[in-house]
Protein backbone atom coordinates (compact mmCIF):
# COMPACT_ATOMS: atom_id res chain seq x y z
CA UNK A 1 128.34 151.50 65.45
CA UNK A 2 127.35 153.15 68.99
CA UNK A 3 125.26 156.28 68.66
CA UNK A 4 126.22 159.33 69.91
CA UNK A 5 122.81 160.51 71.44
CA UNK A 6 122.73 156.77 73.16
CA UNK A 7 126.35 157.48 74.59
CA UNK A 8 125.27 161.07 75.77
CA UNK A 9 121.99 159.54 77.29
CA UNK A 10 123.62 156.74 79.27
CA UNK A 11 126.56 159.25 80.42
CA UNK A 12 123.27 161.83 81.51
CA UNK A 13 122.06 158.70 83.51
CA UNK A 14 126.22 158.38 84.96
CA UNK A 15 126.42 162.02 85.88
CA UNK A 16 125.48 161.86 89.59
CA UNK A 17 129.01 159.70 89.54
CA UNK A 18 132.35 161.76 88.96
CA UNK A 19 135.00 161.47 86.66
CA UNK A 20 133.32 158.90 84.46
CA UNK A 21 134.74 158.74 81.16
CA UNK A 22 134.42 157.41 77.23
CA UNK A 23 136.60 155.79 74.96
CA UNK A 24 135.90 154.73 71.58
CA UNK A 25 137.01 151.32 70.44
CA UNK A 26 136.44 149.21 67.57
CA UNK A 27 133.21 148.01 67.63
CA UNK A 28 132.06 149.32 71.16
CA UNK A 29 132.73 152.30 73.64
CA UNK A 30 133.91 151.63 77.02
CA UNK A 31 132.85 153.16 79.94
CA UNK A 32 135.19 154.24 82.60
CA UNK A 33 136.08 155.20 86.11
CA UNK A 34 138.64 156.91 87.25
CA UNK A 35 140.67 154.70 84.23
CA UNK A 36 139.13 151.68 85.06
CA UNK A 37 136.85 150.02 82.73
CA UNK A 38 133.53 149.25 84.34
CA UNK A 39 131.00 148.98 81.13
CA UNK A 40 130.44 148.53 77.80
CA UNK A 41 127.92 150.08 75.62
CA UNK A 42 127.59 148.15 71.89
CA UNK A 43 125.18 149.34 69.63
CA UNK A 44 122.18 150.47 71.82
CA UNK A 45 122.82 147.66 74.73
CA UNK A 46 124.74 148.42 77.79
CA UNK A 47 126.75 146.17 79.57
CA UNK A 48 127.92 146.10 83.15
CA UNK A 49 131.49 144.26 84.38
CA UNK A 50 130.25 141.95 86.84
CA UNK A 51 132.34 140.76 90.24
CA UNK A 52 133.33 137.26 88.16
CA UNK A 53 135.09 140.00 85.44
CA UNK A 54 132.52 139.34 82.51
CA UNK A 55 130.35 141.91 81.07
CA UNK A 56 126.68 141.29 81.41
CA UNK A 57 124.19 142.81 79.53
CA UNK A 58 121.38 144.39 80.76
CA UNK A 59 117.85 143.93 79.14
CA UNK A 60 115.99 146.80 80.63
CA UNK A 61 114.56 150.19 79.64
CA UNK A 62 117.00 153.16 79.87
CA UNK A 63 114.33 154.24 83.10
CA UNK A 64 115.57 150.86 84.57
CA UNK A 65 119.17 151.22 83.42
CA UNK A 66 119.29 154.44 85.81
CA UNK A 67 118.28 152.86 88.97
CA UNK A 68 120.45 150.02 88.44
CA UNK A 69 123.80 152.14 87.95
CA UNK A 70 123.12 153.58 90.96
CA UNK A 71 122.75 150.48 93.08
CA UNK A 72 125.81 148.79 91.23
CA UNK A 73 127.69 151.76 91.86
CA UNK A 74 127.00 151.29 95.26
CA UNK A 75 127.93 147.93 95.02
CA UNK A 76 131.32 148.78 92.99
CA UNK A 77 132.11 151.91 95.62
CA UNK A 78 131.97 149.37 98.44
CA UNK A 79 134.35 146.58 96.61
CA UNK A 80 137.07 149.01 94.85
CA UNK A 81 136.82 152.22 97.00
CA UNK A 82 136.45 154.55 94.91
């Protein structure tokens, strides 16, 4: 089950990015953008949808996990236009 606090932490680590959003599935809660799924967050690991469409998890500290949304964002912003 995916802790509340963890979900509000990783979306205070999103905000600088609009009209991200959660939904709660079984098991996990996805993580999207304007309604497209871009991540995953299972227990208290969070996973990123890569350019081959697999979600990768990423082994870092929640410090870490902030700079790398924002450069993957970049990354993502370039690719879909968002």
């Amino acid at each position: 089950m995916v802790q509340e606090e963890f979900v509000n932490t990783i979306l205070d680590i999103l905000s600088p990015i609009s009209n991200i959003t959660t939904v709660r599935h079984q098991g996990f809660v996805g993580l999207y953008k304007d309604d497209i799924m871009f991540g995953k967050i299972i227990s208290k690991s969070v996973l990123f949808l890569s350019d081959r469409n697999k979600f990768i998890k990423i082994k870092l500290s929640l410090f870490c996990i902030k700079y790398i949304f924002i450069k993957y964002f970049h990354y993502i912003k370039i690719i879909i236009k968002f």
